[in-house]
PDB file of N, CA and C in Angstrom:
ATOM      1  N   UNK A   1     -28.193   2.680  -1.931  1.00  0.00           N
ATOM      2  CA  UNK A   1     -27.060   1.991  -2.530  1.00  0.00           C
ATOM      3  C   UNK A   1     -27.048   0.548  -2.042  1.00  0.00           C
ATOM      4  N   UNK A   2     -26.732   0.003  -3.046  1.00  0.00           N
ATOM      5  CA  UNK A   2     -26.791  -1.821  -2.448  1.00  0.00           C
ATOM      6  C   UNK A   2     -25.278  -2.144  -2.548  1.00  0.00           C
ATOM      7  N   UNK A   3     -25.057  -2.613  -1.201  1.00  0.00           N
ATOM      8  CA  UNK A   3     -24.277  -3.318  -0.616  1.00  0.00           C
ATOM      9  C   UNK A   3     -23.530  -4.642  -1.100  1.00  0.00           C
ATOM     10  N   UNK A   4     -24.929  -5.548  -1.343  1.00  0.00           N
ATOM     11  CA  UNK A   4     -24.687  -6.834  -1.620  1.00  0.00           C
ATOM     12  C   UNK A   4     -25.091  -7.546  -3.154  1.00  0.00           C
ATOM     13  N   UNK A   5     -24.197  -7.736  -3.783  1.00  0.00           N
ATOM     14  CA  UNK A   5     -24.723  -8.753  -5.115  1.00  0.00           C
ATOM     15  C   UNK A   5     -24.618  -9.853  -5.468  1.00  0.00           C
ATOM     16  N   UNK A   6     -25.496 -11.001  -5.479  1.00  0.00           N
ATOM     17  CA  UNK A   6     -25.308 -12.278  -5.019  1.00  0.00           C
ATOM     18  C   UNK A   6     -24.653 -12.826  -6.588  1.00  0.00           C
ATOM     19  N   UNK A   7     -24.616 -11.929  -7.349  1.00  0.00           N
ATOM     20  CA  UNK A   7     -24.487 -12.359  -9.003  1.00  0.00           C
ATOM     21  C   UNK A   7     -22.945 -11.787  -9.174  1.00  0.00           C
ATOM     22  N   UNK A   8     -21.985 -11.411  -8.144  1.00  0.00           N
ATOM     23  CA  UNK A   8     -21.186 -11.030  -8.099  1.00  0.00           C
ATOM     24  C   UNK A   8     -19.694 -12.268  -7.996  1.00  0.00           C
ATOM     25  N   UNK A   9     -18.817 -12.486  -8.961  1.00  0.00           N
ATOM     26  CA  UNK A   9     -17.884 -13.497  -8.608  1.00  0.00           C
ATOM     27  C   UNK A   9     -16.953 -12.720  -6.676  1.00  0.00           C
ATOM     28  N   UNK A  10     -15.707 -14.098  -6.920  1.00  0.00           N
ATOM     29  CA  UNK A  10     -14.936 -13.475  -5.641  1.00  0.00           C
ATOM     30  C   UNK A  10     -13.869 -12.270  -5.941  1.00  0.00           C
ATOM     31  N   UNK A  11     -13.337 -12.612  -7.222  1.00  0.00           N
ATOM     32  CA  UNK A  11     -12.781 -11.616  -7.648  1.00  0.00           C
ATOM     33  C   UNK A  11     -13.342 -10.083  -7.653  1.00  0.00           C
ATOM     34  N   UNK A  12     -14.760  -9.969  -8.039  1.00  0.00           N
ATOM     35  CA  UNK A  12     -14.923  -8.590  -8.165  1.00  0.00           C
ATOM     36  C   UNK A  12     -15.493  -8.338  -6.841  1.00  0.00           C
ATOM     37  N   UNK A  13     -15.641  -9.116  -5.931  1.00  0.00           N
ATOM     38  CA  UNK A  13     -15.873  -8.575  -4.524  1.00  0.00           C
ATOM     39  C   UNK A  13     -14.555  -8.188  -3.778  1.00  0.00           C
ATOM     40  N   UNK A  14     -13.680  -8.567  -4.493  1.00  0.00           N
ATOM     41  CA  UNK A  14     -11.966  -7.718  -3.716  1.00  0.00           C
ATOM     42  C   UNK A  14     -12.050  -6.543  -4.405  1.00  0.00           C
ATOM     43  N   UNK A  15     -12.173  -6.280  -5.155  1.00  0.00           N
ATOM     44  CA  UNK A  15     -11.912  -4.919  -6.023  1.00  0.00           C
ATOM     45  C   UNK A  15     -11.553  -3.650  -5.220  1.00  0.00           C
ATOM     46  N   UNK A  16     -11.814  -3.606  -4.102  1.00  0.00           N
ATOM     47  CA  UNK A  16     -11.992  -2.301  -3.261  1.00  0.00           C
ATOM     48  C   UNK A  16     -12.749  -1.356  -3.539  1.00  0.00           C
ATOM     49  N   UNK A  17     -12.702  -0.217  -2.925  1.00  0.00           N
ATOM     50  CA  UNK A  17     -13.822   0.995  -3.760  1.00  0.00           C
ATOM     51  C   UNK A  17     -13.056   1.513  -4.809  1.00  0.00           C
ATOM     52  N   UNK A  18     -14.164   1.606  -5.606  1.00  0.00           N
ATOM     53  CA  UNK A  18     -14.037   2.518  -6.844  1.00  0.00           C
ATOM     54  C   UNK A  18     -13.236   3.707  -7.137  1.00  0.00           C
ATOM     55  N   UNK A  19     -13.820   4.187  -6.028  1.00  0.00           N
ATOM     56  CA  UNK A  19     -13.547   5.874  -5.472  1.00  0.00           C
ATOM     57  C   UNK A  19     -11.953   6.206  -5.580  1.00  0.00           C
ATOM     58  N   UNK A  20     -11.168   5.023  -5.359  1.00  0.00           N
ATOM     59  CA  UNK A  20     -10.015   4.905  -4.464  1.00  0.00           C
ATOM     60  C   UNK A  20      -9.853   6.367  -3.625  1.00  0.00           C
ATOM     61  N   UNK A  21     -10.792   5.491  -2.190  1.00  0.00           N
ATOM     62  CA  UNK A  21     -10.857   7.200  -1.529  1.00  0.00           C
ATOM     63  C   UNK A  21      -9.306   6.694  -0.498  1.00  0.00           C
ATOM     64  N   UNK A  22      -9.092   5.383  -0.688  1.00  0.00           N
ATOM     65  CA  UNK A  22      -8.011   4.824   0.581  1.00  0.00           C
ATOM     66  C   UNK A  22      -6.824   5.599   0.172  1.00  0.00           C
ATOM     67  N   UNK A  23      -6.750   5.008  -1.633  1.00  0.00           N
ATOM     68  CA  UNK A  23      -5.501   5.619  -2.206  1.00  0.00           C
ATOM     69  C   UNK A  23      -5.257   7.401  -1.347  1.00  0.00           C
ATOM     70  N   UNK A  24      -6.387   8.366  -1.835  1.00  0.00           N
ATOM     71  CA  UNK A  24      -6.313   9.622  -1.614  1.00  0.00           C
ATOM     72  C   UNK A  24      -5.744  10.016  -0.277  1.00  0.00           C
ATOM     73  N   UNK A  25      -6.060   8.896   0.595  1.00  0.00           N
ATOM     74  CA  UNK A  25      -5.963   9.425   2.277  1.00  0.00           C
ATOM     75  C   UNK A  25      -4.211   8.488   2.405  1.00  0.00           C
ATOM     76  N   UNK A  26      -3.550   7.898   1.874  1.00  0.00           N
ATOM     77  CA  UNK A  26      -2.345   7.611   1.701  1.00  0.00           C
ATOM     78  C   UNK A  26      -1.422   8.741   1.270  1.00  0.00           C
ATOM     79  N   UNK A  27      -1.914   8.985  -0.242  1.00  0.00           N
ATOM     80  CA  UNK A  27      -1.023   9.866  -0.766  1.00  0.00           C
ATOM     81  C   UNK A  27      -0.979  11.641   0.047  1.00  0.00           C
ATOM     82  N   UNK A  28      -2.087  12.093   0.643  1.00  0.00           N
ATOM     83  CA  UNK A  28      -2.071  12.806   1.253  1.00  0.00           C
ATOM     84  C   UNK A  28      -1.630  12.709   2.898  1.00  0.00           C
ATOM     85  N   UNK A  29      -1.902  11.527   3.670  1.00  0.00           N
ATOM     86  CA  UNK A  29      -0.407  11.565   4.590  1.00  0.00           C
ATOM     87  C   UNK A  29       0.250  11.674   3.950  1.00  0.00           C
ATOM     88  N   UNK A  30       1.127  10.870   3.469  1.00  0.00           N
ATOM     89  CA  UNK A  30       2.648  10.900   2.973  1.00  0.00           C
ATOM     90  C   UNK A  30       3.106  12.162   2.456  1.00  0.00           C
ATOM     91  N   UNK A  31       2.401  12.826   1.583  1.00  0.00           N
ATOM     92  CA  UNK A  31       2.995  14.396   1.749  1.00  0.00           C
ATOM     93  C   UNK A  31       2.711  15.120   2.379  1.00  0.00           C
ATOM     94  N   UNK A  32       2.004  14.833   3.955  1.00  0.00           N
ATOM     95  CA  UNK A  32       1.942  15.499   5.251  1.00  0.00           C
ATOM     96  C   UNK A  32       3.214  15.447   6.096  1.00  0.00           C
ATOM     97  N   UNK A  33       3.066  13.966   5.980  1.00  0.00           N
ATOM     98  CA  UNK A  33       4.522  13.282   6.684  1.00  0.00           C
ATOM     99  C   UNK A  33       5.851  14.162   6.234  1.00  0.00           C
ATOM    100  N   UNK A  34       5.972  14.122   5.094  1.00  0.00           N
ATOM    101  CA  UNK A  34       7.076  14.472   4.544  1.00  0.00           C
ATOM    102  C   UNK A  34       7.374  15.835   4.590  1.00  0.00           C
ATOM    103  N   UNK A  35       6.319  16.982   4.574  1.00  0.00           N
ATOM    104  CA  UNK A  35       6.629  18.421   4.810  1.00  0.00           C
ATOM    105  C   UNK A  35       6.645  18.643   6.280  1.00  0.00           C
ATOM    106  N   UNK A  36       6.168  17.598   7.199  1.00  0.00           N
ATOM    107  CA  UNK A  36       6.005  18.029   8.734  1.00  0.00           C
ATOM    108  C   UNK A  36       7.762  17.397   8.818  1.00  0.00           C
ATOM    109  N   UNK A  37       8.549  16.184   8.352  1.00  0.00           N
ATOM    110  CA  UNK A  37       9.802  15.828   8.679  1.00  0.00           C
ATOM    111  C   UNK A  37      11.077  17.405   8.022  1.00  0.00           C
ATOM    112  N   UNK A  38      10.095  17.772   6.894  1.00  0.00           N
ATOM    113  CA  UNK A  38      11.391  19.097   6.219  1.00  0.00           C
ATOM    114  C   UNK A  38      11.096  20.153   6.966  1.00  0.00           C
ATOM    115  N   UNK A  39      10.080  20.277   7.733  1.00  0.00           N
ATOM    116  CA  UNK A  39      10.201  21.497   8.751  1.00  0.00           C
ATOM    117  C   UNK A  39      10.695  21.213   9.721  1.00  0.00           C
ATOM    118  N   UNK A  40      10.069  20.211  10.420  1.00  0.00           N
ATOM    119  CA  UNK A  40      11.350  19.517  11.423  1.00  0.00           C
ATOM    120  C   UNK A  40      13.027  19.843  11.348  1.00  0.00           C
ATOM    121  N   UNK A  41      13.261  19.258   9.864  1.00  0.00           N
ATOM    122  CA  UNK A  41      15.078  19.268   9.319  1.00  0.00           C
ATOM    123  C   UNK A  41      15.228  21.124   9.255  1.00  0.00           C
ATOM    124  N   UNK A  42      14.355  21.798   8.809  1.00  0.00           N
ATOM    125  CA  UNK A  42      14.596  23.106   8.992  1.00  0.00           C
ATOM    126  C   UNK A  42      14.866  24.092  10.232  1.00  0.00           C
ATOM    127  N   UNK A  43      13.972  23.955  11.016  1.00  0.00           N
ATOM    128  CA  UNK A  43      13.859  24.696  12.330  1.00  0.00           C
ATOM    129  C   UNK A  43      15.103  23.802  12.979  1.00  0.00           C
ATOM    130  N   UNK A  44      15.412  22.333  12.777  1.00  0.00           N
ATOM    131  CA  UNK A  44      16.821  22.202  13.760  1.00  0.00           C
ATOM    132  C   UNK A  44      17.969  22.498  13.521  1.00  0.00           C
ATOM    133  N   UNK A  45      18.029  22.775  12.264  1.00  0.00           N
ATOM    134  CA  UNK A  45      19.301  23.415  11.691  1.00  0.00           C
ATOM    135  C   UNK A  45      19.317  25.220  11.799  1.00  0.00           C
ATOM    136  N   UNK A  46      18.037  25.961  11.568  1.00  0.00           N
ATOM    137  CA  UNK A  46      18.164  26.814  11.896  1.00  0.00           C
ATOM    138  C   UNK A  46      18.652  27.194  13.942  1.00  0.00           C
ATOM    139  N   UNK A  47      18.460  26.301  14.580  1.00  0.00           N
ATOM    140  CA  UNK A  47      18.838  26.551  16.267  1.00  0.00           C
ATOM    141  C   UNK A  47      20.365  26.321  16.105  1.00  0.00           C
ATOM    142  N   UNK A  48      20.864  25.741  15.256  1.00  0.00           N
ATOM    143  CA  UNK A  48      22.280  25.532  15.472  1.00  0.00           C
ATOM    144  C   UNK A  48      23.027  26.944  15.499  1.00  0.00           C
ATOM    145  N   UNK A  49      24.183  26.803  16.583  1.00  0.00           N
ATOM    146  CA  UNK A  49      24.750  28.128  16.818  1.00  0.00           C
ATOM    147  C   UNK A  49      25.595  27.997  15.432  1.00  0.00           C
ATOM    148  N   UNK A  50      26.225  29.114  15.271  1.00  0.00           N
ATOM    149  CA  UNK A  50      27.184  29.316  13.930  1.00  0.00           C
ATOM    150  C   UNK A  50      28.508  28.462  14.415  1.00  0.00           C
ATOM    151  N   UNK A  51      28.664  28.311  13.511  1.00  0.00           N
ATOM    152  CA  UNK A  51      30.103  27.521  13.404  1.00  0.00           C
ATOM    153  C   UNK A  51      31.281  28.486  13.099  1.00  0.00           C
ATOM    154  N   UNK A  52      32.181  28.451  14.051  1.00  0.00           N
ATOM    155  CA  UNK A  52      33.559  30.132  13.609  1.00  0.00           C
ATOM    156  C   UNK A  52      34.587  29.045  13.019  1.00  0.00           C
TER     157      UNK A  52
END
């Protein structure tokens, strides 16, 4: 795979990858994040003693 294309403007050298493998590893924290914070909100509400 080549790396470098000298026939390449500046614009299409920002482009990022193709792949958008960055995107994938974002969107998958964030719905890591977010089910590890609702288990969190779960298990502390479940320790709460009852309320009379």
């Amino acid at each position: 795979m080549e790396t470098y294309d000298p026939h390449k403007n500046t614009t299409e050298l920002r482009q990022g990858n193709p792949r958008k493998m960055n995107m994938r590893v974002l969107v998958v924290s964030l719905i890591g994040i977010v089910i590890l914070f609702l288990l969190l909100y779960i298990a502390f509400f479940m320790m709460q003693p009852a309320s009379s």
